[in-house]
C-alpha atoms as a PDB file:
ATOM      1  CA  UNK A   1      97.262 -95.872  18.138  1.00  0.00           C
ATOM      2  CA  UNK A   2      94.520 -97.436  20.514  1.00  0.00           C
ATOM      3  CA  UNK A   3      91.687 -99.091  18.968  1.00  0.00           C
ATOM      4  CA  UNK A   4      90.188-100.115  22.723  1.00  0.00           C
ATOM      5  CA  UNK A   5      87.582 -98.113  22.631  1.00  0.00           C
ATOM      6  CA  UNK A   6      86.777 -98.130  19.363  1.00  0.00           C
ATOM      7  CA  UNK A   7      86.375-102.468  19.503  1.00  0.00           C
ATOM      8  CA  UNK A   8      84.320-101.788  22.511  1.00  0.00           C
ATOM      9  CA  UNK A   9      81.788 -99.300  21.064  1.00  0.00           C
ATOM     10  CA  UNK A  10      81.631-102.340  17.868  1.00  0.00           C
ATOM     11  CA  UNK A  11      81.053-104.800  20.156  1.00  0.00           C
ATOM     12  CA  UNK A  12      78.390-103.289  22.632  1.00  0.00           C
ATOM     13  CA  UNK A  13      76.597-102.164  18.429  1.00  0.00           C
ATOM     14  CA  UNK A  14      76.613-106.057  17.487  1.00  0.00           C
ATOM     15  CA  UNK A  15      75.471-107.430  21.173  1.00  0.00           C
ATOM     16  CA  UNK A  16      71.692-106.492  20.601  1.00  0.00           C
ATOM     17  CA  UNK A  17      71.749-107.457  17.174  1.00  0.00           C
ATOM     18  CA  UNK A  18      73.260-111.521  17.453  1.00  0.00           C
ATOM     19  CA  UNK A  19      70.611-111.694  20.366  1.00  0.00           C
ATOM     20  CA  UNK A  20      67.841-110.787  17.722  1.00  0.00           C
ATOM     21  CA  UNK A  21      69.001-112.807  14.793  1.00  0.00           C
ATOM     22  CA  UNK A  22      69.383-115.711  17.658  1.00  0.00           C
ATOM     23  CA  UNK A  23      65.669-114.548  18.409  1.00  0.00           C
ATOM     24  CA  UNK A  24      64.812-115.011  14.795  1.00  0.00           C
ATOM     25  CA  UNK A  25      65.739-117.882  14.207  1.00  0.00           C
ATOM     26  CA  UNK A  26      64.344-119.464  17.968  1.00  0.00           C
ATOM     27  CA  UNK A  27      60.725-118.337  16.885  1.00  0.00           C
ATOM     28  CA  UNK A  28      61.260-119.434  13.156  1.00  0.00           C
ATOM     29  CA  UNK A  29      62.154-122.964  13.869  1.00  0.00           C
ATOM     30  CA  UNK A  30      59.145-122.541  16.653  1.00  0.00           C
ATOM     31  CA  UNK A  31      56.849-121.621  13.667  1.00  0.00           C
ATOM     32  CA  UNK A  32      58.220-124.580  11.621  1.00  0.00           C
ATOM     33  CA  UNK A  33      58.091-127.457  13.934  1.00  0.00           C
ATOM     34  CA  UNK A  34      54.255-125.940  14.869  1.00  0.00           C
ATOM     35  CA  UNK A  35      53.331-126.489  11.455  1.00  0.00           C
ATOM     36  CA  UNK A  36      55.019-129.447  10.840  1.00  0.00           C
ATOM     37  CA  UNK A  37      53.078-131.087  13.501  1.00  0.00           C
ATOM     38  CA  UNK A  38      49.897-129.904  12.283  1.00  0.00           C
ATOM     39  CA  UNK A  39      50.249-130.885   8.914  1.00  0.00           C
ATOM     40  CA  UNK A  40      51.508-134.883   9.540  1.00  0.00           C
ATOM     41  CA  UNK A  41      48.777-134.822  12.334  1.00  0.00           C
ATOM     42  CA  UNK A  42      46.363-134.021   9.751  1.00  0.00           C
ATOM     43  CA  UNK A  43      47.379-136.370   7.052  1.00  0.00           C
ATOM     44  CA  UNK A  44      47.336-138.950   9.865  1.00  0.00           C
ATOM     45  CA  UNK A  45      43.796-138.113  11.058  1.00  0.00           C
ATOM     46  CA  UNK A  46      42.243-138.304   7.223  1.00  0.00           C
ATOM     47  CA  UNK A  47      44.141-141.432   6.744  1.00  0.00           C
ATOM     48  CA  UNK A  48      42.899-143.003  10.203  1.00  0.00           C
ATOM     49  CA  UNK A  49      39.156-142.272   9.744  1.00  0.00           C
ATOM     50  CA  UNK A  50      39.010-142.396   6.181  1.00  0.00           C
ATOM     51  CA  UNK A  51      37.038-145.519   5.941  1.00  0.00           C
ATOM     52  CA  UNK A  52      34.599-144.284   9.025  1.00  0.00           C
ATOM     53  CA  UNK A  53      33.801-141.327   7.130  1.00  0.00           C
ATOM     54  CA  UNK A  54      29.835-141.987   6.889  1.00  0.00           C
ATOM     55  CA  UNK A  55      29.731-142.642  10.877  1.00  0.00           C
ATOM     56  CA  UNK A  56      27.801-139.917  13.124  1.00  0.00           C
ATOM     57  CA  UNK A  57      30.629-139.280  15.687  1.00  0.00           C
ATOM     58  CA  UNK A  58      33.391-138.679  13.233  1.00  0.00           C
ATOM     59  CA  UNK A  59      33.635-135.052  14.288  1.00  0.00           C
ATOM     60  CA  UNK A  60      34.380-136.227  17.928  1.00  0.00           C
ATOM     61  CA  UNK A  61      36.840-138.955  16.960  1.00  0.00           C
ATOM     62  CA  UNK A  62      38.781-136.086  14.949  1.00  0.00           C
ATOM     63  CA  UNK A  63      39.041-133.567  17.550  1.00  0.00           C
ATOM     64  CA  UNK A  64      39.945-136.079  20.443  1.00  0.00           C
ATOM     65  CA  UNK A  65      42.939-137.079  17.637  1.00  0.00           C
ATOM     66  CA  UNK A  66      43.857-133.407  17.990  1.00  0.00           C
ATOM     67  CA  UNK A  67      43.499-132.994  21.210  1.00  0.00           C
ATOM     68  CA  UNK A  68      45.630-136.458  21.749  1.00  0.00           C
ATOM     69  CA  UNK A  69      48.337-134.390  19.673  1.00  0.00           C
ATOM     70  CA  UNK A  70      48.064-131.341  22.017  1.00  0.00           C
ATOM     71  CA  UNK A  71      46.700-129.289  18.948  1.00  0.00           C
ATOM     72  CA  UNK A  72      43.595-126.667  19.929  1.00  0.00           C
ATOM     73  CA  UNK A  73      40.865-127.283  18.135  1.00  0.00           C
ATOM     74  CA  UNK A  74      38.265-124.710  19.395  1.00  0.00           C
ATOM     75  CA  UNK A  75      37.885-123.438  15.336  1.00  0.00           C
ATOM     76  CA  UNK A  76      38.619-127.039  13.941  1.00  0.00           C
ATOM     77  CA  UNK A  77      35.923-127.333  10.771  1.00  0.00           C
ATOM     78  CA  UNK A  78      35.247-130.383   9.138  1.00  0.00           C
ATOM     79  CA  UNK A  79      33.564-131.229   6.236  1.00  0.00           C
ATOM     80  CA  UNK A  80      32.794-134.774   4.891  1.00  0.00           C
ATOM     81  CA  UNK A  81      31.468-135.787   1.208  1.00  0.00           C
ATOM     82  CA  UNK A  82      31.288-138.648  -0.806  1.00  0.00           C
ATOM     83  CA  UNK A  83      34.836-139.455  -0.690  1.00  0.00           C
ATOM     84  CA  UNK A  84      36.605-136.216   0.509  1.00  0.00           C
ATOM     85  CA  UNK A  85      37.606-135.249   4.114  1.00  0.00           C
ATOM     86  CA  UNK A  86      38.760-131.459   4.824  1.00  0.00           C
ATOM     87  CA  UNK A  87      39.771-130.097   7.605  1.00  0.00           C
ATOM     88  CA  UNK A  88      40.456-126.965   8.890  1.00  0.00           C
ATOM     89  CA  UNK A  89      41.931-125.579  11.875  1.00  0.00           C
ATOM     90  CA  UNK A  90      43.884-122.323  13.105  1.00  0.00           C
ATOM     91  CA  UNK A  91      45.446-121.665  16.384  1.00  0.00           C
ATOM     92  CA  UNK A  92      47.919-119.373  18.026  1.00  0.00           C
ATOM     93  CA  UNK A  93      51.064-120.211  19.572  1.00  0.00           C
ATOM     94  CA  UNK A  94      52.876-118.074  22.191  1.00  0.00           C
ATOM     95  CA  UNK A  95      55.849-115.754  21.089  1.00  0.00           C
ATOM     96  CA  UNK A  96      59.123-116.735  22.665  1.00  0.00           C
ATOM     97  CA  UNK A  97      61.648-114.026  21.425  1.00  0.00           C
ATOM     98  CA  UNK A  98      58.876-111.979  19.687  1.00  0.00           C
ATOM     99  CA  UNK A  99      57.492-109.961  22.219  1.00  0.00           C
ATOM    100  CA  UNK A 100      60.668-107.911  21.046  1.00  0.00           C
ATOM    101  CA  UNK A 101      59.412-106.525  18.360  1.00  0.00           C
ATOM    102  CA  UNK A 102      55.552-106.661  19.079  1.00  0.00           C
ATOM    103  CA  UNK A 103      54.844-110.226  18.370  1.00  0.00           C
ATOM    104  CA  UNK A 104      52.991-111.964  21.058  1.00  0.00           C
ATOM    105  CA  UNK A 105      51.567-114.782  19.771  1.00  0.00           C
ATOM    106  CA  UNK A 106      52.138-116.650  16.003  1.00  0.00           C
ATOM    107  CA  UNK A 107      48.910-118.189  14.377  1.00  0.00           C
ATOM    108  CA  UNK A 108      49.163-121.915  12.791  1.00  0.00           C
ATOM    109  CA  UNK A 109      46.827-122.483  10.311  1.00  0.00           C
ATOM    110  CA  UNK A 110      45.562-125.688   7.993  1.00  0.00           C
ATOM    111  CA  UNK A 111      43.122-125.858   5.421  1.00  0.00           C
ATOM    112  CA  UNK A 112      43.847-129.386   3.746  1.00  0.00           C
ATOM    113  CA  UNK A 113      41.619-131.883   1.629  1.00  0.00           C
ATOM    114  CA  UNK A 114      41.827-135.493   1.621  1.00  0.00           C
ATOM    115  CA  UNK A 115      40.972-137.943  -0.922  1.00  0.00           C
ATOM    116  CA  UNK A 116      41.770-141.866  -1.509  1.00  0.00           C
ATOM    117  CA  UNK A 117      42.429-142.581  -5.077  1.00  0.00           C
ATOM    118  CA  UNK A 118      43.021-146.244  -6.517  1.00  0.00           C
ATOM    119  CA  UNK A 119      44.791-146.918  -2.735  1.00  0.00           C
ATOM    120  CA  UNK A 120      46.496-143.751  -2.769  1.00  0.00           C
ATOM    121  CA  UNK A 121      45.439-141.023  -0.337  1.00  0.00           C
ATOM    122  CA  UNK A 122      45.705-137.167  -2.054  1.00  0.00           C
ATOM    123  CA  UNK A 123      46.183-134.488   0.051  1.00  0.00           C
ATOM    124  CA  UNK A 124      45.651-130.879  -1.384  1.00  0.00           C
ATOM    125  CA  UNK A 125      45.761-127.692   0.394  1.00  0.00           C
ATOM    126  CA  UNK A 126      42.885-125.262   0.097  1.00  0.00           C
END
């Protein structure tokens, strides 16, 4: 018996889907690293500028930390009280593999409160 034809018509069946599980998991560990980033970037930023919390060009001194970081921050919000930072910022990321299925662009987001405590800094997410 020849099974030829038959391996060939398997093969050319599994082709499209290994490139779209390899797709997958590109743009997952694309999503991952993205926030990542954002997430130690903004536990670094509240613990940096923790202690200038009360000056007048905090806002500014965030956003260029950001920016230094190559994070958008064109809807970063920040709000400061007695002894709490928060922070929060979204932003979109381009799509490699996506565009397959639709997906052109992935949004990041970060809504994260900051706090020192008896020398500890407490993060909690909003």
């Amino acid at each position: 018996m020849n099974n030829k034809g038959q391996t060939l018509v398997f093969f050319i069946i599994l082709i499209p889907l290994f490139v779209m599980l390899l797709a997958f998991i590109v743009d997952t560990g694309l999503i991952i690293k993205e926030n990542t980033k954002l997430n130690s970037t903004t536990k670094t930023i509240i613990r940096s500028v923790y202690d200038e919390r009360f000056d007048s060009a905090i806002n500014d001194k965030i956003s260029k930390l950001y920016q230094k970081n190559d994070i958008d921050t064109s809807k970063l919000q920040i709000r400061v009280s007695d002894n709490k930072i928060a922070i929060k910022n979204d932003y979109e990321i381009d799509s490699i593999f996506g565009t397959i299925i639709g997906l052109k662009k992935y949004e990041i987001k970060i809504n994260m409160i900051g706090e020192k405590q008896e020398d500890k800094f407490i993060f909690n997410k909003d």
